[in-house]
PDB file of N, CA and C in Angstrom:
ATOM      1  N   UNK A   1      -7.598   3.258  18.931  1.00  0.00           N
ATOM      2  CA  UNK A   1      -8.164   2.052  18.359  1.00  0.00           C
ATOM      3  C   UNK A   1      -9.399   2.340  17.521  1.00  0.00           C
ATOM      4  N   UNK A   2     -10.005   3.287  17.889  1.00  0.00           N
ATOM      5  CA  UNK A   2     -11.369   3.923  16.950  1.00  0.00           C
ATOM      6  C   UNK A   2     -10.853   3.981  15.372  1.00  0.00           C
ATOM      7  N   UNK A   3     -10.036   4.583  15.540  1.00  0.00           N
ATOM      8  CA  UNK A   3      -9.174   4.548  13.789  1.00  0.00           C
ATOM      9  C   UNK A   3      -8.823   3.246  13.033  1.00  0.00           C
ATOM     10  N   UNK A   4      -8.686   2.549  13.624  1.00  0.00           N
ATOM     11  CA  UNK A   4      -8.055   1.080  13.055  1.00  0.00           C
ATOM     12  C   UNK A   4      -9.401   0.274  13.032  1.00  0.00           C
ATOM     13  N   UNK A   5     -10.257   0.899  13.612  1.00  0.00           N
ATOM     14  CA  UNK A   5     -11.973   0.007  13.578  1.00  0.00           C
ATOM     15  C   UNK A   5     -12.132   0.516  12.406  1.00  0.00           C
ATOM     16  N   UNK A   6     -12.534   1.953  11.897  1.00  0.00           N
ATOM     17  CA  UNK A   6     -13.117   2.530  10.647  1.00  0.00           C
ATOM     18  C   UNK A   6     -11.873   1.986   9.705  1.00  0.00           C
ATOM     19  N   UNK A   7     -10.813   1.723   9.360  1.00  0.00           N
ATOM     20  CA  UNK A   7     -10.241   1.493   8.486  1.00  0.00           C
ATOM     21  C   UNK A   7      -9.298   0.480   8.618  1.00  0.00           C
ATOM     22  N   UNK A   8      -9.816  -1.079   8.936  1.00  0.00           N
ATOM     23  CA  UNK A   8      -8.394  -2.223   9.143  1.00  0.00           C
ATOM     24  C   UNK A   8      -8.054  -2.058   7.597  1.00  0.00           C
ATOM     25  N   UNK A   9      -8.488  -2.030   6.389  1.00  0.00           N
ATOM     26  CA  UNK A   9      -8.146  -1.992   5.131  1.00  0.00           C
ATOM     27  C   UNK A   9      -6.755  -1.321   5.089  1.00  0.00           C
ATOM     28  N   UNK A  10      -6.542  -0.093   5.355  1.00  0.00           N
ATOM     29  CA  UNK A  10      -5.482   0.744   5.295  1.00  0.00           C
ATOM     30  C   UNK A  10      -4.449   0.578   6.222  1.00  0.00           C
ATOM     31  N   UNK A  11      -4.550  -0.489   7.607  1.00  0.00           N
ATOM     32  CA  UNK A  11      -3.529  -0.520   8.463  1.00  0.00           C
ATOM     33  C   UNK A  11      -3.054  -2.179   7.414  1.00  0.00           C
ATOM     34  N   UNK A  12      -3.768  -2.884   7.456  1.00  0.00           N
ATOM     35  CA  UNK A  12      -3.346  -4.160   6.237  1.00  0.00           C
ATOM     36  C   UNK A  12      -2.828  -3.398   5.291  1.00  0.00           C
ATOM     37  N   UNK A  13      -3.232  -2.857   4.444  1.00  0.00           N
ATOM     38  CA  UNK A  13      -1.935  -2.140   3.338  1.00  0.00           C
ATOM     39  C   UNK A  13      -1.307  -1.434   3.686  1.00  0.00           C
ATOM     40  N   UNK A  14      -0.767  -0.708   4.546  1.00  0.00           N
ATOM     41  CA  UNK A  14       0.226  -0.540   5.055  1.00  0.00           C
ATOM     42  C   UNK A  14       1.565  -1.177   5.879  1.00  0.00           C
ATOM     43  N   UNK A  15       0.914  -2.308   6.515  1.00  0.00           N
ATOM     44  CA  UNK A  15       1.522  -2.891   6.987  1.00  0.00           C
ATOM     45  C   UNK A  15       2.135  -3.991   5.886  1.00  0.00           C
ATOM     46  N   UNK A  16       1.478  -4.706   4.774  1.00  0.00           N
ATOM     47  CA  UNK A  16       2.087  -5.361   3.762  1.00  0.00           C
ATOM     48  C   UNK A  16       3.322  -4.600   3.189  1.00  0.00           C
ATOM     49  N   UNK A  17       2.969  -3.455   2.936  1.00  0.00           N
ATOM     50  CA  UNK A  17       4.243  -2.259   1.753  1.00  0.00           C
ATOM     51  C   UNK A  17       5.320  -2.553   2.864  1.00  0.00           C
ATOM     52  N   UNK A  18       5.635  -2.396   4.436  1.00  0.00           N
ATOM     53  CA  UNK A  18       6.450  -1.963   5.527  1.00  0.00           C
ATOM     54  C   UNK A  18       7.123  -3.480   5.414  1.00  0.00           C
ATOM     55  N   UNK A  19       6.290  -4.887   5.351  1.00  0.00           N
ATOM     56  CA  UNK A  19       6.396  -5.917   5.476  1.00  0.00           C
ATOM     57  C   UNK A  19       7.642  -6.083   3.717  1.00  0.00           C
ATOM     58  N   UNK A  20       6.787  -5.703   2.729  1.00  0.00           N
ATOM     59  CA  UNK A  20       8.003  -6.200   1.624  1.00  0.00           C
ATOM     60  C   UNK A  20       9.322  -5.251   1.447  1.00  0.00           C
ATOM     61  N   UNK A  21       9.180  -4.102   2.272  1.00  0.00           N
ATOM     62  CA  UNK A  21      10.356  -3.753   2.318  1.00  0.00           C
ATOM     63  C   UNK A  21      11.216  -3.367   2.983  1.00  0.00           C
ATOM     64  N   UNK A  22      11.021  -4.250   4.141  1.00  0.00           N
ATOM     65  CA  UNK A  22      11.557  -4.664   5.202  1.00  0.00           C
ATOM     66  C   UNK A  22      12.693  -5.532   5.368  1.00  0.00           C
ATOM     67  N   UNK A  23      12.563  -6.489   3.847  1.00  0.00           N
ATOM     68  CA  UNK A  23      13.619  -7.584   3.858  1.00  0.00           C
ATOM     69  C   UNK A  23      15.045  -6.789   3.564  1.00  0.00           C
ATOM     70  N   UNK A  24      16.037  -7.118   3.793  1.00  0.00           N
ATOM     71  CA  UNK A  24      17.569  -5.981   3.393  1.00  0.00           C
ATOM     72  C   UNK A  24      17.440  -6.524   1.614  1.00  0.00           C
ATOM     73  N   UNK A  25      17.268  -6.894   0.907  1.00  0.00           N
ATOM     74  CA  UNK A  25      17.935  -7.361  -0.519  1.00  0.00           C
ATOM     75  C   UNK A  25      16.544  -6.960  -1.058  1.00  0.00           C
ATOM     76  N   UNK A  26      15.170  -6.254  -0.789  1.00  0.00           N
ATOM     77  CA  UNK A  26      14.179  -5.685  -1.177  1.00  0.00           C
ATOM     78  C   UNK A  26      14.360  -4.726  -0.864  1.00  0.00           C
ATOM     79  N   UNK A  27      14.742  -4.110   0.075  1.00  0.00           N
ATOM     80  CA  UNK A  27      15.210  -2.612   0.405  1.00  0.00           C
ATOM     81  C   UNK A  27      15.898  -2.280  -0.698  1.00  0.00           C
ATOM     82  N   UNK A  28      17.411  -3.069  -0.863  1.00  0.00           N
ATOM     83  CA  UNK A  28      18.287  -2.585  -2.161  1.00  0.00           C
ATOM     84  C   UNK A  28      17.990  -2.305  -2.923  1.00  0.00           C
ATOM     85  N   UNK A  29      16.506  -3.549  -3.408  1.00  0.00           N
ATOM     86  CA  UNK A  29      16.177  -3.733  -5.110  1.00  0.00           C
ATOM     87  C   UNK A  29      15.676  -1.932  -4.967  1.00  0.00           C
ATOM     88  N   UNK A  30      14.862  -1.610  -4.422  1.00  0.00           N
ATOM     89  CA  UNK A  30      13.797  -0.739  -4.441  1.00  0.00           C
ATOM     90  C   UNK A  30      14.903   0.342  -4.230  1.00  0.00           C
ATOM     91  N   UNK A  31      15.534   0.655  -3.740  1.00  0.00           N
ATOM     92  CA  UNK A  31      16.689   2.167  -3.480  1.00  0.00           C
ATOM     93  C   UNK A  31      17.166   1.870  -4.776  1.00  0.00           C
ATOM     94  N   UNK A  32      17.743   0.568  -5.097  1.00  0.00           N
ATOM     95  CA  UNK A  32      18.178   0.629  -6.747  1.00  0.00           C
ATOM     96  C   UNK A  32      17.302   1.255  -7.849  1.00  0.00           C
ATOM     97  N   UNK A  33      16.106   0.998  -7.899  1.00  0.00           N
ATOM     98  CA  UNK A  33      15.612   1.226  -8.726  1.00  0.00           C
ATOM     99  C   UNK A  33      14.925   2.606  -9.000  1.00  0.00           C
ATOM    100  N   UNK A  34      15.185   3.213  -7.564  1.00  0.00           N
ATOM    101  CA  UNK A  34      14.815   4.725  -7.579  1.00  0.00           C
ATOM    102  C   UNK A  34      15.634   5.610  -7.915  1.00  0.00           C
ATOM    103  N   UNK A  35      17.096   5.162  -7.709  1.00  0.00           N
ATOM    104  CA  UNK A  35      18.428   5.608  -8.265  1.00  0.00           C
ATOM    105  C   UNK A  35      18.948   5.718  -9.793  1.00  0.00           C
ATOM    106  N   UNK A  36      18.623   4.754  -9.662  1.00  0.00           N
ATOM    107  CA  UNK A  36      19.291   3.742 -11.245  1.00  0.00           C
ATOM    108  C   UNK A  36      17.990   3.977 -12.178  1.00  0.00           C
ATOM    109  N   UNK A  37      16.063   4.136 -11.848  1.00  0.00           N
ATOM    110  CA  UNK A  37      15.211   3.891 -13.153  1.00  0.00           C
ATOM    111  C   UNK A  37      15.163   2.575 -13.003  1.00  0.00           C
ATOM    112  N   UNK A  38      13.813   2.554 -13.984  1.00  0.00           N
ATOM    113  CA  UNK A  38      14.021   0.817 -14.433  1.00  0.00           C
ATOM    114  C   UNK A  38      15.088   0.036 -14.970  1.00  0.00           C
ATOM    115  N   UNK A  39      14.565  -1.268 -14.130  1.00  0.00           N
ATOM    116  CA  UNK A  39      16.163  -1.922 -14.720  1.00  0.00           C
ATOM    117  C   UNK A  39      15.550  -3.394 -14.604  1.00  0.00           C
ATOM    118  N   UNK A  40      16.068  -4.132 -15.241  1.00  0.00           N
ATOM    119  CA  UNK A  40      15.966  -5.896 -15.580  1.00  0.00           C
ATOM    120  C   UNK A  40      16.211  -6.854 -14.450  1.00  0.00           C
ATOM    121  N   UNK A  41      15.978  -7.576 -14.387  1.00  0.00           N
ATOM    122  CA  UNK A  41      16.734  -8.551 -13.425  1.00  0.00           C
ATOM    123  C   UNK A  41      18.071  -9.255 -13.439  1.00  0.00           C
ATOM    124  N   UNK A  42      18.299  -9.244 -14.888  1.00  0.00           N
ATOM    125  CA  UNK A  42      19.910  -8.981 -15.407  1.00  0.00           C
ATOM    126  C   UNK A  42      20.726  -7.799 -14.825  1.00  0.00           C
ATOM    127  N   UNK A  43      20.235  -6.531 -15.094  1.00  0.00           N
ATOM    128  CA  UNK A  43      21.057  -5.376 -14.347  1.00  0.00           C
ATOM    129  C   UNK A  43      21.236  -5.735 -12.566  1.00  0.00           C
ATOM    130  N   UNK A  44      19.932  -6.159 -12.461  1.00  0.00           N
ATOM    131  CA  UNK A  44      19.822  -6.060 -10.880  1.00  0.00           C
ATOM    132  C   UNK A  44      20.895  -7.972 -10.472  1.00  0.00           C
ATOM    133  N   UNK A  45      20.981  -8.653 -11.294  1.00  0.00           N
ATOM    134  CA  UNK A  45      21.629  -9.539 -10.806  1.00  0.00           C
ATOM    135  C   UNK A  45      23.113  -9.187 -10.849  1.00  0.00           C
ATOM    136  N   UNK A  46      23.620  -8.157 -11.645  1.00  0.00           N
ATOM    137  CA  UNK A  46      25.073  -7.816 -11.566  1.00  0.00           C
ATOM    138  C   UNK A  46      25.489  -7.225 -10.493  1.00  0.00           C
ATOM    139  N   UNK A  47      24.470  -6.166 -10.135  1.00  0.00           N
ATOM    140  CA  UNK A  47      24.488  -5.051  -9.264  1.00  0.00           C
ATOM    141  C   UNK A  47      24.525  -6.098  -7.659  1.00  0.00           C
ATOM    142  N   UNK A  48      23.733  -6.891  -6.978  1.00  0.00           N
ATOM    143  CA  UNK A  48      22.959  -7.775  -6.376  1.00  0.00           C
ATOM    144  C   UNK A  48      24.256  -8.730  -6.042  1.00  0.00           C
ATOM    145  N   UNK A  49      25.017  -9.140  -7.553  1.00  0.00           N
ATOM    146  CA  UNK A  49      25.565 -10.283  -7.170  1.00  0.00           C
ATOM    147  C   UNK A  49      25.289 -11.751  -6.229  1.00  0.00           C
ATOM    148  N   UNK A  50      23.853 -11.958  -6.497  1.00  0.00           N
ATOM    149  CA  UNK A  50      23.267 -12.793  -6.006  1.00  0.00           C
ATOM    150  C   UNK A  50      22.549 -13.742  -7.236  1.00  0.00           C
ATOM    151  N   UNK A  51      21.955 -15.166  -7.145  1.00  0.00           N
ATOM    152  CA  UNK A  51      21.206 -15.687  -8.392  1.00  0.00           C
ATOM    153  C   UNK A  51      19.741 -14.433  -8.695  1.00  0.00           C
ATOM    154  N   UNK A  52      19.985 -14.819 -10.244  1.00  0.00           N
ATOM    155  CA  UNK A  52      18.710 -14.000 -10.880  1.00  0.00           C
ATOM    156  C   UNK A  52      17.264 -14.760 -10.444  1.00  0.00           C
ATOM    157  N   UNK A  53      17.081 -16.087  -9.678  1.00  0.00           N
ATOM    158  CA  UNK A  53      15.935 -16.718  -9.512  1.00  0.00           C
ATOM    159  C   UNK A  53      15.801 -16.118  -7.933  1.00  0.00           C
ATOM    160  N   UNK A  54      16.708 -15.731  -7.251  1.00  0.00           N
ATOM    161  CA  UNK A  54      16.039 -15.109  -5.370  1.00  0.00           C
ATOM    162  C   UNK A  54      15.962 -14.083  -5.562  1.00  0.00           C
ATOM    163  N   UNK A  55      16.396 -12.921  -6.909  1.00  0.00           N
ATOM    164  CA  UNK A  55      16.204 -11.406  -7.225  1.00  0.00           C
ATOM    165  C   UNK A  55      14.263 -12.087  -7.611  1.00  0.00           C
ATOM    166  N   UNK A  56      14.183 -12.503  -8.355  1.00  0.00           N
ATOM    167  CA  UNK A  56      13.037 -13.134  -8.740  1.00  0.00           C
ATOM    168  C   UNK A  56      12.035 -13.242  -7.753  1.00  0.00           C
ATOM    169  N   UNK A  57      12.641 -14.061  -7.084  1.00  0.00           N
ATOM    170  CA  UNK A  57      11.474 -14.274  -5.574  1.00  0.00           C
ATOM    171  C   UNK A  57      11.167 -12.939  -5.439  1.00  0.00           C
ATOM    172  N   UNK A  58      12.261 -12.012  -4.965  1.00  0.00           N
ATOM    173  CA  UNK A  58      11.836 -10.914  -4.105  1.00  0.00           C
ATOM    174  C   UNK A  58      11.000  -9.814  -4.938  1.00  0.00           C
ATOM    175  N   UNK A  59      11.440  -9.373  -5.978  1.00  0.00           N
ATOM    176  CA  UNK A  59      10.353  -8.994  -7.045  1.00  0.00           C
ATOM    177  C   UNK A  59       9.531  -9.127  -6.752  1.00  0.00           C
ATOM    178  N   UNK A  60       8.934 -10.606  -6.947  1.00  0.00           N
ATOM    179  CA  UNK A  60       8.101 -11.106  -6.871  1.00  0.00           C
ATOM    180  C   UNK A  60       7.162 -10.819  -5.464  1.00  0.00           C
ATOM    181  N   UNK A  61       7.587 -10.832  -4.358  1.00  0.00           N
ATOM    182  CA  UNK A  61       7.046 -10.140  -3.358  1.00  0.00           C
ATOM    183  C   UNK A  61       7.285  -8.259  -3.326  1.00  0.00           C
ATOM    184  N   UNK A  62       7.532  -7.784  -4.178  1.00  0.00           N
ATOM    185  CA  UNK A  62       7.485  -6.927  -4.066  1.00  0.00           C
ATOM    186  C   UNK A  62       6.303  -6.183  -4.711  1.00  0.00           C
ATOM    187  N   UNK A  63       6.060  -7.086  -5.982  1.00  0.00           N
ATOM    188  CA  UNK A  63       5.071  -6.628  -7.296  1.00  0.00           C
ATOM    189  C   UNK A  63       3.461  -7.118  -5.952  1.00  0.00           C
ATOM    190  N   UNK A  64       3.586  -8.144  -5.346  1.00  0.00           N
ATOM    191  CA  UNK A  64       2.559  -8.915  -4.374  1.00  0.00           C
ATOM    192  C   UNK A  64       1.619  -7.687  -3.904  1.00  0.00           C
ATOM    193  N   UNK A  65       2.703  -6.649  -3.016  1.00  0.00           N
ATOM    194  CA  UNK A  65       2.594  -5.544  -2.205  1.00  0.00           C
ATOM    195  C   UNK A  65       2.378  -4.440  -2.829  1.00  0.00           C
ATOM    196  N   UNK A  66       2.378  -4.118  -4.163  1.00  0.00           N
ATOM    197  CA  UNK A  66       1.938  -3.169  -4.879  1.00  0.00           C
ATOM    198  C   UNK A  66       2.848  -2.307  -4.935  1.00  0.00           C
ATOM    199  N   UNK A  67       4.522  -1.992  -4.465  1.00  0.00           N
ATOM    200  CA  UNK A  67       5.506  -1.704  -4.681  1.00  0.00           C
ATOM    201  C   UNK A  67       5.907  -1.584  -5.759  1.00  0.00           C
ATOM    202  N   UNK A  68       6.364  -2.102  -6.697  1.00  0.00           N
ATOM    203  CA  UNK A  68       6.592  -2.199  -8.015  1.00  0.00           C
ATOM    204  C   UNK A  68       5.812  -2.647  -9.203  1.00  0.00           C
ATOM    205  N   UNK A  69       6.447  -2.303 -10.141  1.00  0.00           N
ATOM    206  CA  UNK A  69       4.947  -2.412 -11.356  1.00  0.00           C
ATOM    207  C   UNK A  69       6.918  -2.689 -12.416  1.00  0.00           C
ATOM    208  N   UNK A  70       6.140  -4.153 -13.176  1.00  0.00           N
ATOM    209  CA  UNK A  70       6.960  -4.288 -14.337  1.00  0.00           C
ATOM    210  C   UNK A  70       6.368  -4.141 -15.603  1.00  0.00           C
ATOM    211  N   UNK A  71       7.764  -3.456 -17.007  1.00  0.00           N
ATOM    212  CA  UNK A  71       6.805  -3.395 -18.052  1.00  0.00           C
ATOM    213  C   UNK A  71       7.820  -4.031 -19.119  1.00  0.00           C
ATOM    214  N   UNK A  72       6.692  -4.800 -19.945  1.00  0.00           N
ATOM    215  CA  UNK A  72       7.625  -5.730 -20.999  1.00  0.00           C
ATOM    216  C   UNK A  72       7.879  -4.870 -22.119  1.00  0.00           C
ATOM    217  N   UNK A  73       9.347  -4.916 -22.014  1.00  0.00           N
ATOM    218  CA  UNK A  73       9.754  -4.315 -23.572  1.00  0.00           C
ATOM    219  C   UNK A  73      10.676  -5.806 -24.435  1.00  0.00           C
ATOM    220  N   UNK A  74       9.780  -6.133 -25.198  1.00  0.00           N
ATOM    221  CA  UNK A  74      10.220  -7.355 -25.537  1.00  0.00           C
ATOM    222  C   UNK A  74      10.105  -8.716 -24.788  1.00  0.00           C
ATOM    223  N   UNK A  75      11.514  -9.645 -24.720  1.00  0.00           N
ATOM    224  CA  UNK A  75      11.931 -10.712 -23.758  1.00  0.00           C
ATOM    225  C   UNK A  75      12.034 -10.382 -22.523  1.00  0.00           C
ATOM    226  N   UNK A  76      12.348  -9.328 -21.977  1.00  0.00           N
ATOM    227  CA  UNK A  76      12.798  -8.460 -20.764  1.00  0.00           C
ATOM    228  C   UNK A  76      11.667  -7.702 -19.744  1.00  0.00           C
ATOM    229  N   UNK A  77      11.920  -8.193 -18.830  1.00  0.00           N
ATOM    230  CA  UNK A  77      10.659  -6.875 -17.767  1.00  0.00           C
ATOM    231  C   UNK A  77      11.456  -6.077 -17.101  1.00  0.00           C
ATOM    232  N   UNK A  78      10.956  -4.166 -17.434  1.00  0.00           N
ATOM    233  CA  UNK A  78      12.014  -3.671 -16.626  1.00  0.00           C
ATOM    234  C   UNK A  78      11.106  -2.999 -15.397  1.00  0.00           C
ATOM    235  N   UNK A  79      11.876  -3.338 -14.048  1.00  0.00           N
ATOM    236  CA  UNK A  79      10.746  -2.889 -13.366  1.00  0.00           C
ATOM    237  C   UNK A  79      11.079  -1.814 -12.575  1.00  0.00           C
ATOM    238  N   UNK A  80       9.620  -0.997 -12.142  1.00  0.00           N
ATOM    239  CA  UNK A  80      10.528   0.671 -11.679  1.00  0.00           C
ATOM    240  C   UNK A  80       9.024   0.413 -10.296  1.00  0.00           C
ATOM    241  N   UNK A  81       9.646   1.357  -9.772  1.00  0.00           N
ATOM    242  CA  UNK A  81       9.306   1.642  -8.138  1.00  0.00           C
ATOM    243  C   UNK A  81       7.882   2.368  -8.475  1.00  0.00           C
ATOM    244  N   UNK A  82       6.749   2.039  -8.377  1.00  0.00           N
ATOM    245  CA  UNK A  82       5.111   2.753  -8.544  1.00  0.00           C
ATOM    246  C   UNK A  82       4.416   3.292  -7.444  1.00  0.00           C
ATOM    247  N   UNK A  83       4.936   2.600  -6.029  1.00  0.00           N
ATOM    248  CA  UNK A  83       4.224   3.323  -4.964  1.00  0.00           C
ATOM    249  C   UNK A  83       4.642   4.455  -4.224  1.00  0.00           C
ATOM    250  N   UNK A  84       4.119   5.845  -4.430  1.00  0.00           N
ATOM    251  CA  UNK A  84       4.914   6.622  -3.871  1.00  0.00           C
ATOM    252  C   UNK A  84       4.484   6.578  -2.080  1.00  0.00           C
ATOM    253  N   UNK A  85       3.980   5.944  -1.750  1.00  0.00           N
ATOM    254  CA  UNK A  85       4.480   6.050  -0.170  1.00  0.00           C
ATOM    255  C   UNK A  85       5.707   5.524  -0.240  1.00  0.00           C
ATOM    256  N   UNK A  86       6.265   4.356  -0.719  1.00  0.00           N
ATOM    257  CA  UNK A  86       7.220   3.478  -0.894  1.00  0.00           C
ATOM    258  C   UNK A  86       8.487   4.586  -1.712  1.00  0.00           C
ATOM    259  N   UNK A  87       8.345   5.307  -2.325  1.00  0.00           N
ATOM    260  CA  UNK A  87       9.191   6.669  -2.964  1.00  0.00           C
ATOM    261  C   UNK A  87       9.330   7.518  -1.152  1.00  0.00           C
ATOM    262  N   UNK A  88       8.538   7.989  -0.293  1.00  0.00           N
ATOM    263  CA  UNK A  88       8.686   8.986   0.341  1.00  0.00           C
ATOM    264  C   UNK A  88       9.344   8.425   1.542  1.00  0.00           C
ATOM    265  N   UNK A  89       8.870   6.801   1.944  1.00  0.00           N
ATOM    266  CA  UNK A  89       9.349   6.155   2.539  1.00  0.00           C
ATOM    267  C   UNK A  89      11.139   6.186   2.665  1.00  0.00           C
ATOM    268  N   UNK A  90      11.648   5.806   1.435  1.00  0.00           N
ATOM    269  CA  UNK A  90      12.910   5.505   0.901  1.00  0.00           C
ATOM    270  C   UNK A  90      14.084   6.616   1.341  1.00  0.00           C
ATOM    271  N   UNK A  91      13.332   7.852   0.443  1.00  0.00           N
ATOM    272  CA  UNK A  91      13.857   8.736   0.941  1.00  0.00           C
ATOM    273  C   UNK A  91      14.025   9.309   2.068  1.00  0.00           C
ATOM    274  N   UNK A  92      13.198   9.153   2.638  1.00  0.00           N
ATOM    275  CA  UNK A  92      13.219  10.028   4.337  1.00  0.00           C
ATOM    276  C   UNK A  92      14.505   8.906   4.889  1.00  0.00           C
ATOM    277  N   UNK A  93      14.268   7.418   4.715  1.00  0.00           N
ATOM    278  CA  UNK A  93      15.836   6.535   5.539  1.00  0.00           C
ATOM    279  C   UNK A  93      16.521   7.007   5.289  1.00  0.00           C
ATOM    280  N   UNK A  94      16.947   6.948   3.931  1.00  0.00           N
ATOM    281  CA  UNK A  94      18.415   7.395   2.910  1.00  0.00           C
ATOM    282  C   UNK A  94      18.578   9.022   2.921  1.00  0.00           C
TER     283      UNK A  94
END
């Protein structure tokens, strides 16, 4: 408990990253996107086969947690996987 006194900062960010990708259809996005590169929410709604507005949500909690980082090329955001705990994480499941 001495450790978690000097640093609640780092058990809170940690526990947020564990928390957004924890959900199963944020897990996917994020293995997708480490596989596949950046990709749209169009790619990811084909792939997903789910609506492009709950790919949206989850993004959206994903970008929250510092997981992903999107970049506009044009009309389009393509978004790719930025946290490498969240990279070392992935891999060690898979």
């Amino acid at each position: 408990m001495e450790y978690y006194k000097n640093n609640p900062k780092l058990f809170e960010e940690n526990a947020a990253i564990l928390k957004a990708i924890a959900h199963p259809v944020r897990l996917c996005i994020v293995k997708g996107l480490l596989e596949r590169g950046p990709s749209n929410v169009t790619s990811m709604h084909s792939c997903l086969d789910m609506p492009q507005s709950t790919i949206s949500q989850h993004l959206s909690n994903l970008k929250k947690a510092n997981v992903i980082e999107g970049d506009r090329q044009g009309l389009e955001v393509f978004y790719r996987v930025s946290n490498e705990k969240v990279k070392k994480i992935i891999k060690e499941i898979f």
